[in-house]
Protein backbone atom coordinates (compact mmCIF):
# COMPACT_ATOMS: atom_id res chain seq x y z
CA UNK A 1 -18.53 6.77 -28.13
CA UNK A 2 -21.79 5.54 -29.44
CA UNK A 3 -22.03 2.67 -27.62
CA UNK A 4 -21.54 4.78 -24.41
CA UNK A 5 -23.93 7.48 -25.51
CA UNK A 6 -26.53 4.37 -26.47
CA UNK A 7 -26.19 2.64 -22.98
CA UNK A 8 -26.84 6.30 -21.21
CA UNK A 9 -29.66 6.46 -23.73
CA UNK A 10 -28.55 10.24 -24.93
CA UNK A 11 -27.50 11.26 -28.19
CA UNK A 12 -23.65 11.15 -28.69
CA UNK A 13 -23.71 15.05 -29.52
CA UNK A 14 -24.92 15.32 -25.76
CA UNK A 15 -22.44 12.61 -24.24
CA UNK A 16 -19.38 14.84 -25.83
CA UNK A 17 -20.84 18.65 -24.49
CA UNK A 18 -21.89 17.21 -21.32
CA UNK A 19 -18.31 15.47 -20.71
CA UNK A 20 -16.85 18.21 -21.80
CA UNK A 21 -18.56 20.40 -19.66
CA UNK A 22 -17.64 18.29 -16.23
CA UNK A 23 -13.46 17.63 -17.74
CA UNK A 24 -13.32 20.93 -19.39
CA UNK A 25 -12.02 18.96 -23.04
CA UNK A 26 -13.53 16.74 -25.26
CA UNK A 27 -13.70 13.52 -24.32
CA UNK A 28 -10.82 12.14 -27.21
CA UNK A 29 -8.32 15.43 -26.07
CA UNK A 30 -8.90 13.59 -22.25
CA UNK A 31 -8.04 9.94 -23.95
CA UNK A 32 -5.30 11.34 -25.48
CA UNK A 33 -3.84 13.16 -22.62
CA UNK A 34 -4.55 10.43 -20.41
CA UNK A 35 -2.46 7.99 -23.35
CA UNK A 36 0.24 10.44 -22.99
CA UNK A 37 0.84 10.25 -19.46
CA UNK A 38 0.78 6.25 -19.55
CA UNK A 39 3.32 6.54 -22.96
CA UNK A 40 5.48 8.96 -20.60
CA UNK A 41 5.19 6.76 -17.74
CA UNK A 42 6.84 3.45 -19.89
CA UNK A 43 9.19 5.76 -22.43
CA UNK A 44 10.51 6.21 -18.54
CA UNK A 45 10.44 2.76 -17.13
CA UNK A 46 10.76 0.49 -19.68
CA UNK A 47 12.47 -0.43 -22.88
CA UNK A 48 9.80 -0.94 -25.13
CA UNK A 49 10.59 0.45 -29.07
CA UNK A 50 8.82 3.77 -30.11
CA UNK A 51 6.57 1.58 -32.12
CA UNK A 52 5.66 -0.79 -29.12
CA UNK A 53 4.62 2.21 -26.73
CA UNK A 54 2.46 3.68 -29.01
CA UNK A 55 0.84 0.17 -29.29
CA UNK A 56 0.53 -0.53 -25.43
CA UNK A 57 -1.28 3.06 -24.82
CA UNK A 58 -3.58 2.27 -27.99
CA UNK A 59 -2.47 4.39 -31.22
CA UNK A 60 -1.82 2.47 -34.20
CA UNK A 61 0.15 4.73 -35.93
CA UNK A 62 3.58 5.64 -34.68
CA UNK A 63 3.49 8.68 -36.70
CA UNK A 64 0.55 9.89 -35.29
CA UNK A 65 1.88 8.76 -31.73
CA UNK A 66 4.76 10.78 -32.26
CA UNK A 67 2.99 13.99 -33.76
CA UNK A 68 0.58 13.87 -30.96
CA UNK A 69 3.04 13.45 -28.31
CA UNK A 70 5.82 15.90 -29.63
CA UNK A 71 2.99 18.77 -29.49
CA UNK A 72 2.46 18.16 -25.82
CA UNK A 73 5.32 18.05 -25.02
CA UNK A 74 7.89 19.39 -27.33
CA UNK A 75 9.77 16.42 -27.84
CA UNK A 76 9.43 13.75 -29.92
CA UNK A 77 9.17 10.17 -27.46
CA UNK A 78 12.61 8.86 -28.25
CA UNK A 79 14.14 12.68 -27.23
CA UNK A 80 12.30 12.70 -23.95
CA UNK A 81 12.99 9.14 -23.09
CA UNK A 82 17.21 9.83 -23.51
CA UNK A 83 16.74 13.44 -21.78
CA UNK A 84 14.99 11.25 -19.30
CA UNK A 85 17.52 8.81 -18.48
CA UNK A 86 20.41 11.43 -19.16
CA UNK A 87 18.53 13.49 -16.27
CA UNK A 88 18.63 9.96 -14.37
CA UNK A 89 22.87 9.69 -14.59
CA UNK A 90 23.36 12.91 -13.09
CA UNK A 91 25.67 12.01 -10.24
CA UNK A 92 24.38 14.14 -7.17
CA UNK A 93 27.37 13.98 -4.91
């Protein structure tokens, strides 16, 4: 963040209210929600382990991974990816 707020030539205090301003959240709650939706995206299309998911969106700690993504969505990532591929099986016919 202070390399961005440096190359923009404004304070980092200003970078973070002004960003928040356009997005309407802080610039880290928009990183994380945009982690999320990438961690959703391969808990549904792949097989990578808990551990390897958190890695690929960029959190280094699988317990913070899985706090952070179990209070956006009320799950933790291993209960949404078998509710996911239970909801897959469903025969339609």
């Amino acid at each position: 963040m202070t390399e961005l707020a440096a190359s923009f030539s404004i304070s980092r205090y200003r970078l973070c209210r002004e960003f928040t301003q356009h997005y309407g959240q802080t610039p880290i709650k928009y990183l994380n929600s945009v982690r999320l939706s990438h961690a959703r995206t391969l808990l549904e299309t792949t097989d990578l382990r808990i551990h390897e998911v958190a890695s690929a969106v960029g959190i280094d700690s699988v317990t913070h991974f899985i706090n952070l993504f179990k209070s956006k969505t009320g799950m933790t990532p291993a209960a949404y990816r078998e509710g996911y591929r239970s909801f897959r099986e469903i025969d339609y016919e």
